[in-house]
Protein backbone atom coordinates (compact mmCIF):
# COMPACT_ATOMS: atom_id res chain seq x y z
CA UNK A 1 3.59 50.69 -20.24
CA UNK A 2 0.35 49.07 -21.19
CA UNK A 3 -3.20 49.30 -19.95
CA UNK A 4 -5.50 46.07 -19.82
CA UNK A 5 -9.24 46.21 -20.47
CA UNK A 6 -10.67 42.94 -18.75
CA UNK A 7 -14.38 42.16 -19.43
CA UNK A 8 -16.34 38.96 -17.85
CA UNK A 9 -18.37 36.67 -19.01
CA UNK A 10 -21.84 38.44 -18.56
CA UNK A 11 -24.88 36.28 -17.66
CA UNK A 12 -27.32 35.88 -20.86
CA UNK A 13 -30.36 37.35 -18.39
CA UNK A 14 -31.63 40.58 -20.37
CA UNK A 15 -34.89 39.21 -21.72
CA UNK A 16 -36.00 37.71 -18.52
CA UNK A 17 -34.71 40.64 -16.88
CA UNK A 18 -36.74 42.51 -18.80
CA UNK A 19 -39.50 40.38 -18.89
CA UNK A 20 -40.11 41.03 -15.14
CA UNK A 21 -40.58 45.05 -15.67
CA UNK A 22 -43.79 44.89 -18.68
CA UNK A 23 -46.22 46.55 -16.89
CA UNK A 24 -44.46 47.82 -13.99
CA UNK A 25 -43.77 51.80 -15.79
CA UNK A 26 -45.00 54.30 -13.30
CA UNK A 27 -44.52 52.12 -10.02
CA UNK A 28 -41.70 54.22 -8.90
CA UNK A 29 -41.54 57.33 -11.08
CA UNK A 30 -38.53 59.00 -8.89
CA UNK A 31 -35.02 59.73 -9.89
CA UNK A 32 -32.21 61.86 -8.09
CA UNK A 33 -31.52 64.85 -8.82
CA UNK A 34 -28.30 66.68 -8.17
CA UNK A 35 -26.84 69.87 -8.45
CA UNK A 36 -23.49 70.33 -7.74
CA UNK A 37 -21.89 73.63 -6.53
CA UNK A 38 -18.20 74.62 -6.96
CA UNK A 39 -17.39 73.77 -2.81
CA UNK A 40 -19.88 70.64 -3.01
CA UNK A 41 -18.29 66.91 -2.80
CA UNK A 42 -16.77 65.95 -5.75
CA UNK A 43 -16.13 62.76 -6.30
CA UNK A 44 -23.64 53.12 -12.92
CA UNK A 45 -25.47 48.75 -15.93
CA UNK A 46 -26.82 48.32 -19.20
CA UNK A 47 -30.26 47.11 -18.83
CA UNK A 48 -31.94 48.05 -21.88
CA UNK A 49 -35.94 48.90 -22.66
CA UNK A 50 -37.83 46.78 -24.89
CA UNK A 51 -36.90 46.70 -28.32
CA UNK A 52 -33.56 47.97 -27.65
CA UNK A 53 -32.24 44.94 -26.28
CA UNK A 54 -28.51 44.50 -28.02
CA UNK A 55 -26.19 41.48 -27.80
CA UNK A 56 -24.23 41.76 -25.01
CA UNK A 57 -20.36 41.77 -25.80
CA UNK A 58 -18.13 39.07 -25.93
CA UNK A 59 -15.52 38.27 -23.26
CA UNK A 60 -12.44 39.51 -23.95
CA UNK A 61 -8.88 41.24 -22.61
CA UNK A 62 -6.78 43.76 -24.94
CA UNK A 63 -3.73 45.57 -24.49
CA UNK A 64 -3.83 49.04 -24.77
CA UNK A 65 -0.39 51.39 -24.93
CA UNK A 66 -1.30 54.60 -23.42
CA UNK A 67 1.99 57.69 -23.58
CA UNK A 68 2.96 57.42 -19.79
CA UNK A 69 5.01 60.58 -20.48
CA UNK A 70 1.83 62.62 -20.96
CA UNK A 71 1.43 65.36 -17.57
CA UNK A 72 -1.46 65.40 -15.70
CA UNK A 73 -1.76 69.07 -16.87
CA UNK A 74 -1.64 67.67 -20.54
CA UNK A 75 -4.04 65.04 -19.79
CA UNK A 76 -6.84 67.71 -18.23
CA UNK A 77 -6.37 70.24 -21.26
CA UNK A 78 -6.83 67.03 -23.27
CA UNK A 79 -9.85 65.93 -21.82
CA UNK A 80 -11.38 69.32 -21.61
CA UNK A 81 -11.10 70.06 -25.33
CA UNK A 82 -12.78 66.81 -26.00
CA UNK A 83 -15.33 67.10 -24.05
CA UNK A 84 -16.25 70.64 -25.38
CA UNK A 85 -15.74 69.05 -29.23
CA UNK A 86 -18.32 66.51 -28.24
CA UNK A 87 -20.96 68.94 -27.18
CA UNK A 88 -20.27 71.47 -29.85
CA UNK A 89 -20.71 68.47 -32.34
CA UNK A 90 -23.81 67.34 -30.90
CA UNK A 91 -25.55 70.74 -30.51
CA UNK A 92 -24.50 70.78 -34.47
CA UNK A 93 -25.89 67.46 -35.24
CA UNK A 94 -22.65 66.27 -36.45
CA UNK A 95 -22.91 63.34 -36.71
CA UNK A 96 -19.51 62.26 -37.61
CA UNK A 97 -17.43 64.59 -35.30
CA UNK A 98 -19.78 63.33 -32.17
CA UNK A 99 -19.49 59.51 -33.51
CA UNK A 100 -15.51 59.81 -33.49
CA UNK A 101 -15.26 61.12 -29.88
CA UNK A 102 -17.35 58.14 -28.78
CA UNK A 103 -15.83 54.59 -27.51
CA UNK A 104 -16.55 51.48 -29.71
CA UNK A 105 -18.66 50.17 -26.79
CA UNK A 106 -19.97 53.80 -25.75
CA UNK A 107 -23.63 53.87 -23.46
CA UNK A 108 -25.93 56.25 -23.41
CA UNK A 109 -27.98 55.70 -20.02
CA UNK A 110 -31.10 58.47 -20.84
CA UNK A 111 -33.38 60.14 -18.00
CA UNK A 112 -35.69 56.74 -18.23
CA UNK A 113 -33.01 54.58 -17.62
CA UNK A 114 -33.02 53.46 -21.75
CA UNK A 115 -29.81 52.13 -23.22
CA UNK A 116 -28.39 53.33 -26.25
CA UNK A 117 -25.33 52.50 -27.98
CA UNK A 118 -23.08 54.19 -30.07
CA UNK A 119 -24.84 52.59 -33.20
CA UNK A 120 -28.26 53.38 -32.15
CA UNK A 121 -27.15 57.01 -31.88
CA UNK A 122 -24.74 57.67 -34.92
CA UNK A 123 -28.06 58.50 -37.31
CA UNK A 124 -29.85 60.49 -34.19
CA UNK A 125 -27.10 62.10 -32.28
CA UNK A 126 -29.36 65.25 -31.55
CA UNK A 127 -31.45 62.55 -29.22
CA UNK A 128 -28.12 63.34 -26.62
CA UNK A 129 -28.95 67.54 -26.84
CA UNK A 130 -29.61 69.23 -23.81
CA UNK A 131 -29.02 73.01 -22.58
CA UNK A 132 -25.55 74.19 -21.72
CA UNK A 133 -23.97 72.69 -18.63
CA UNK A 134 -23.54 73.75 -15.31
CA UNK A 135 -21.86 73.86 -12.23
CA UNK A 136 -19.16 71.55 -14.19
CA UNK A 137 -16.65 68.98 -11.53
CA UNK A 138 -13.73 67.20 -13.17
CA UNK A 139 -12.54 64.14 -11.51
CA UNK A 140 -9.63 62.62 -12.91
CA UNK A 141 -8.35 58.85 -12.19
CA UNK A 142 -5.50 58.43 -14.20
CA UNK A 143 -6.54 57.39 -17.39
CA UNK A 144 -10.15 57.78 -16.50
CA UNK A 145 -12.10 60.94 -15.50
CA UNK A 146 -15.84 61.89 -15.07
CA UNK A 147 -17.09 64.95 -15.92
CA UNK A 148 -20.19 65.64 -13.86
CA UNK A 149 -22.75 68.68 -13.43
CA UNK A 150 -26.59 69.90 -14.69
CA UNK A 151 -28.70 70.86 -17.36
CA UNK A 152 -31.45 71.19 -18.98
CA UNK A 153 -32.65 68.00 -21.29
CA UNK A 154 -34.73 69.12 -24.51
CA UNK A 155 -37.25 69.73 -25.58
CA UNK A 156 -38.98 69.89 -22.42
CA UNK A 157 -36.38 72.20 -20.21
CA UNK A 158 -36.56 69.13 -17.39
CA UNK A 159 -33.34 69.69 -15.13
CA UNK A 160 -31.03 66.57 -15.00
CA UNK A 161 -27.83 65.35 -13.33
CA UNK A 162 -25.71 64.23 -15.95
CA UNK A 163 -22.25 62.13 -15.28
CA UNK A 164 -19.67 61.57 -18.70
CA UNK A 165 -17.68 59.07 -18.35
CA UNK A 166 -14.27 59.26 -20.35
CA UNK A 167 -11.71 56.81 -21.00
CA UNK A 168 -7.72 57.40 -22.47
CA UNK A 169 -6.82 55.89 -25.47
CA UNK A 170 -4.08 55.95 -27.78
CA UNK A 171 -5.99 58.11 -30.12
CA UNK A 172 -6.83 60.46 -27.50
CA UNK A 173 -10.19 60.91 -24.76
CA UNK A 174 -13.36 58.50 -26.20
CA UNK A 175 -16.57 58.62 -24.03
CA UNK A 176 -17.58 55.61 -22.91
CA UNK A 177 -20.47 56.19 -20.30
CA UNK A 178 -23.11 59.41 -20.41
CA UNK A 179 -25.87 58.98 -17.69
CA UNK A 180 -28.59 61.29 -16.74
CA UNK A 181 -30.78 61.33 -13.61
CA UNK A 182 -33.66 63.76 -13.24
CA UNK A 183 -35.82 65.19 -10.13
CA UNK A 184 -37.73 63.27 -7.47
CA UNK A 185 -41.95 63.91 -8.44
CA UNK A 186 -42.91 67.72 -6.80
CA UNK A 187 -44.99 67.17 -3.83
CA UNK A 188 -43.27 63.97 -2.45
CA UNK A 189 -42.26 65.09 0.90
CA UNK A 190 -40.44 62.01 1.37
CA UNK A 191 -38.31 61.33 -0.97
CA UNK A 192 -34.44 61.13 0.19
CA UNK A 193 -35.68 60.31 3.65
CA UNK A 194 -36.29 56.43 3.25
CA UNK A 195 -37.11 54.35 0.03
CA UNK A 196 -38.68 50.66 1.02
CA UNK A 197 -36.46 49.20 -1.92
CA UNK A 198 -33.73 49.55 0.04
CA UNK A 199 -35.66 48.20 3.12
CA UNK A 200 -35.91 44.47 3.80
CA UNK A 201 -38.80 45.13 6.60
CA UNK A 202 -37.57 41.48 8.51
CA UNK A 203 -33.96 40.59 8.46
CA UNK A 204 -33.34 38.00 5.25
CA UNK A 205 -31.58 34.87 5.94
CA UNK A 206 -28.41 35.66 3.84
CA UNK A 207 -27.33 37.93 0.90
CA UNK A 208 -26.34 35.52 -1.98
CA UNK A 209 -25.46 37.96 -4.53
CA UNK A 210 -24.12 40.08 -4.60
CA UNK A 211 -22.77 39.59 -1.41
CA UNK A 212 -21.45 35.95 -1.80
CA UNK A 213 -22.14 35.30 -5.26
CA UNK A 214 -22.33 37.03 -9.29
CA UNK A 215 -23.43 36.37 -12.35
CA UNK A 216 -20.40 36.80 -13.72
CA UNK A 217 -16.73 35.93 -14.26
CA UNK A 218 -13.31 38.56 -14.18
CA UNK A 219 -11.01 37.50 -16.35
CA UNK A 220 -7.76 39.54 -15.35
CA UNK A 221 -6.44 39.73 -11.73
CA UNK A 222 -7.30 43.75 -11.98
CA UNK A 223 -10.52 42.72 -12.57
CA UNK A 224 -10.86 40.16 -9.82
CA UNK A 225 -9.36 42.35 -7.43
CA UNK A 226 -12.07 45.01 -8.10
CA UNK A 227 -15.06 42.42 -8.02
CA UNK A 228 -13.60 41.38 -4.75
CA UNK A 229 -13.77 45.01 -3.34
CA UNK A 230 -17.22 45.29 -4.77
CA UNK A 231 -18.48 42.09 -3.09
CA UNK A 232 -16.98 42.98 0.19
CA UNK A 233 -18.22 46.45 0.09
CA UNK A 234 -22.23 45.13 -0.79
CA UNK A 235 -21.55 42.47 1.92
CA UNK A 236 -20.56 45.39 4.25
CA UNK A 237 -23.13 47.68 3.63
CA UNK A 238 -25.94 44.42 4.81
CA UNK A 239 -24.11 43.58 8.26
CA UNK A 240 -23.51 47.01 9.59
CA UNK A 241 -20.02 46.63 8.90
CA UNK A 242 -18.73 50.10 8.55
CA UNK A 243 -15.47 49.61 9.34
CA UNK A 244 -14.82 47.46 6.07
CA UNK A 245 -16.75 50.09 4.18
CA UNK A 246 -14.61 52.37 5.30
CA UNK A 247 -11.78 50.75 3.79
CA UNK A 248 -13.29 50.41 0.52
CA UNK A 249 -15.06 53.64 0.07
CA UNK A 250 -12.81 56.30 -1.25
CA UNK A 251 -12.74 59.25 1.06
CA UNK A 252 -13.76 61.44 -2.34
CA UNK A 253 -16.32 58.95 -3.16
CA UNK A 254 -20.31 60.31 -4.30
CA UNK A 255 -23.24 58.21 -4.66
CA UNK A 256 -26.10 58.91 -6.49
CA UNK A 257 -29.26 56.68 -6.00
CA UNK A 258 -32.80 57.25 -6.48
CA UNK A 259 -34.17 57.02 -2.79
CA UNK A 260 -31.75 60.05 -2.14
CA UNK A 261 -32.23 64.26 -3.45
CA UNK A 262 -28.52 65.26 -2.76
CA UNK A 263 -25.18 62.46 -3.54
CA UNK A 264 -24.25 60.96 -0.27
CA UNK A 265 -20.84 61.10 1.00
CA UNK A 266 -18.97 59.25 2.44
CA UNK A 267 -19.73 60.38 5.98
CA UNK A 268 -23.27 60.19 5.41
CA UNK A 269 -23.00 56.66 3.97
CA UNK A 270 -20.93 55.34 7.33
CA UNK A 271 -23.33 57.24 9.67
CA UNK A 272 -26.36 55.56 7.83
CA UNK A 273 -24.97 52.43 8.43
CA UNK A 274 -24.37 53.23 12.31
CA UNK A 275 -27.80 54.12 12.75
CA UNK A 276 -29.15 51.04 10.88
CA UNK A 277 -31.16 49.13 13.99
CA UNK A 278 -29.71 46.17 13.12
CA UNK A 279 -27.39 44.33 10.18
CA UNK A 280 -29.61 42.92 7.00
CA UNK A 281 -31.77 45.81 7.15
CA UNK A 282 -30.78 47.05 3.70
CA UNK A 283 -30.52 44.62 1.50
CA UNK A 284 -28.12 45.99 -1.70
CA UNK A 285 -29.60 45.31 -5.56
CA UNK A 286 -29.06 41.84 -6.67
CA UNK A 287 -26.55 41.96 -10.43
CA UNK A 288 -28.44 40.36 -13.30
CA UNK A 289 -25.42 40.82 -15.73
CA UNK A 290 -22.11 43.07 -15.51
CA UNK A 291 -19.26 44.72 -17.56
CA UNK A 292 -15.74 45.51 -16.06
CA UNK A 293 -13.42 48.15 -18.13
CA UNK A 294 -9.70 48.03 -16.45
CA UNK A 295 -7.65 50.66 -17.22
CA UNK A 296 -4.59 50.71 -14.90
CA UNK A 297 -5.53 52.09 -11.37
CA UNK A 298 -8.71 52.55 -12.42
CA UNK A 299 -11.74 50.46 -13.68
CA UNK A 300 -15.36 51.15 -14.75
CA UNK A 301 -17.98 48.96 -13.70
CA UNK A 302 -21.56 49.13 -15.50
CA UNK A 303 -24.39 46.52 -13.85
CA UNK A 304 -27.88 45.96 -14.55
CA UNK A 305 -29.54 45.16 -11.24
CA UNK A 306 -32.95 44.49 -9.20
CA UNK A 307 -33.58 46.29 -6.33
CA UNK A 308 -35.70 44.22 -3.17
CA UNK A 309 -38.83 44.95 -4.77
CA UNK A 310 -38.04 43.86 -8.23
CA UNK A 311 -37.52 47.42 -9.42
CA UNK A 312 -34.54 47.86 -12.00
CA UNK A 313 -31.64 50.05 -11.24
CA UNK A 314 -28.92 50.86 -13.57
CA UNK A 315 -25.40 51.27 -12.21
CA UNK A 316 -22.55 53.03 -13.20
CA UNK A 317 -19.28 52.51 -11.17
CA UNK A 318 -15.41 54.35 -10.84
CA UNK A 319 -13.23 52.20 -8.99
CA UNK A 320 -9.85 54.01 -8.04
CA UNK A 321 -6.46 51.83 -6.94
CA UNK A 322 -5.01 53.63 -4.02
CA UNK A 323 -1.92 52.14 -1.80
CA UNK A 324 -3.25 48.58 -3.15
CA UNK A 325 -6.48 49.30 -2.17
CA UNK A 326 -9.42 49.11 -4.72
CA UNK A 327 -12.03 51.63 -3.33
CA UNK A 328 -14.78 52.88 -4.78
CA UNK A 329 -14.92 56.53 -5.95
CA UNK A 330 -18.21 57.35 -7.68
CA UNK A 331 -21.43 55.62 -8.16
CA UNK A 332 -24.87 55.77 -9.77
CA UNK A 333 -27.87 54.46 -10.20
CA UNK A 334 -30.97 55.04 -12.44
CA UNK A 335 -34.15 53.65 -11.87
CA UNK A 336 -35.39 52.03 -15.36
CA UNK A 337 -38.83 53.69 -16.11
């Protein structure tokens, strides 16, 4: 058996994507946060600051062998020792032992919504420290699996939502995604009631992208399929159509965005969409540029995008295959600071 990674072309928009946000730091200072209990749900994007701004990756599509005898039990014990080896190494500063447990094309997505890669962080790895974790979920999907809970981020004891986002290769777990998300302001009595970035005020004429249209091209039929689902699922979510959300959201999915203190399920999600006074009323972030990992039945999506009111949001996605179906199964967002 074989895996395929698929990745896009990727629109060249980063500087004038980032051009757009000088000036704007402070506009929206909130970000969720989440804490997740042992009976809560269980179950995003690689805009980068300035001077941070990195090449984006070539298009390309590699075979991976992965050991399809390995048992689901195997694969958890596996995943769980590496992710306790990562943390042990980092709160150790070592370097090396961190550097090997992270993917080639690993992203660190920080509380500010900054992008680091794994070459930015070999020579500071103590920059990803943070207190012990806390109420820890494991999520597996097949050869991918996200490790979500809280903790505190250093040095200033600020409590975060933090989602690690593995990947199986044939060398073993690798990290490929770590994003962090922390608390709404104190004394903003409305936040996760309504944010007006999600709010088009007058119904738009159409949603281009990403409900007809994106910056960017799947190479493999996995991929195409899932940028399909994605597309459909945006296009859903600005008519009112909840019944084709319903199809593509997984019944386990969570989704984290900053206009929001708790995840929404999928229940709440539907019944949002229900109560919406009429279709085009939330218009979803347009994609500037995207990245598609396929592994299998299950792919990770990372998107930079722009909210309605030119904020940027970055996006990490876990799309899940089920009965032929590619639905979506976690989701966050970061506002870029």
């Amino acid at each position: 058996m074989a895996e395929t990674i698929g990745r896009g072309d990727m629109k060249p928009s980063y500087l004038a994507f980032l051009a757009k946000s000088i000036g704007r730091r402070g506009v929206f200072q909130r970000i969720v946060v989440l804490t997740f209990a042992a009976a809560a749900c269980m179950p995003a994007s690689l805009l980068l600051a300035a001077g941070e701004l990195d090449t984006p990756p070539a298009a390309d599509a590699r075979i991976i062998p992965v050991d399809a005898s390995a048992s689901p039990v195997a694969l958890d014990r596996e995943l769980r020792s590496a992710d306790r080896a990562l943390i042990e190494a980092i709160a150790a500063n070592d370097r090396l032992a961190a550097a090997s447990l992270l993917h080639s094309e690993f992203t660190w997505i920080d509380r500010d919504g900054r992008g680091r890669n794994k070459s930015d962080l070999v020579s500071r790895m103590i920059l990803l420290a943070a207190g012990p974790d806390a109420n820890v979920t494991l999520q597996p999907y097949g050869r991918v699996a996200v490790i979500t809970g809280t903790h505190l981020l250093t040095p200033d004891n600020v409590p975060a939502f933090f989602a690690r986002v593995w990947v199986r290769q044939p060398s073993g777990w690798r990290l490929l995604l770590y994003q962090e998300t922390t608390p709404p302001d104190a004394g903003e009595p409305d936040a996760g009631v309504k944010d007006a970035r999600y709010d088009t005020g007058a119904q738009p004429p159409i949603c281009d992208n990403p409900c007809r249209s994106l910056p960017y091209k799947p190479l493999s039929s996995e991929a195409q399929e899932i940028v399909a689902s994605f597309m459909a699922g945006e296009k859903a979510v600005f008519d009112g159509d909840s019944q084709t959300a319903n199809r593509i959201l997984g019944d386990d999915v969570l989704i984290v965005t900053p206009a929001d203190v708790q995840p929404i399920t999928k229940v709440q999600r539907i019944a949002a969409m229900r109560a919406a006074k009429r279709p085009g009323q939330t218009l979803p972030p347009s994609v500037d540029s995207m990245a598609l990992w396929v592994f299998g039945n299950a792919g990770v999506m990372a998107a930079d995008q722009e909210s309605p009111a030119g904020e940027m949001l970055r996006t990490t996605r876990i799309w899940a295959k089920r009965d032929g179906q590619w639905q979506l199964a976690f989701s966050q967002q970061t506002l870029v600071q």
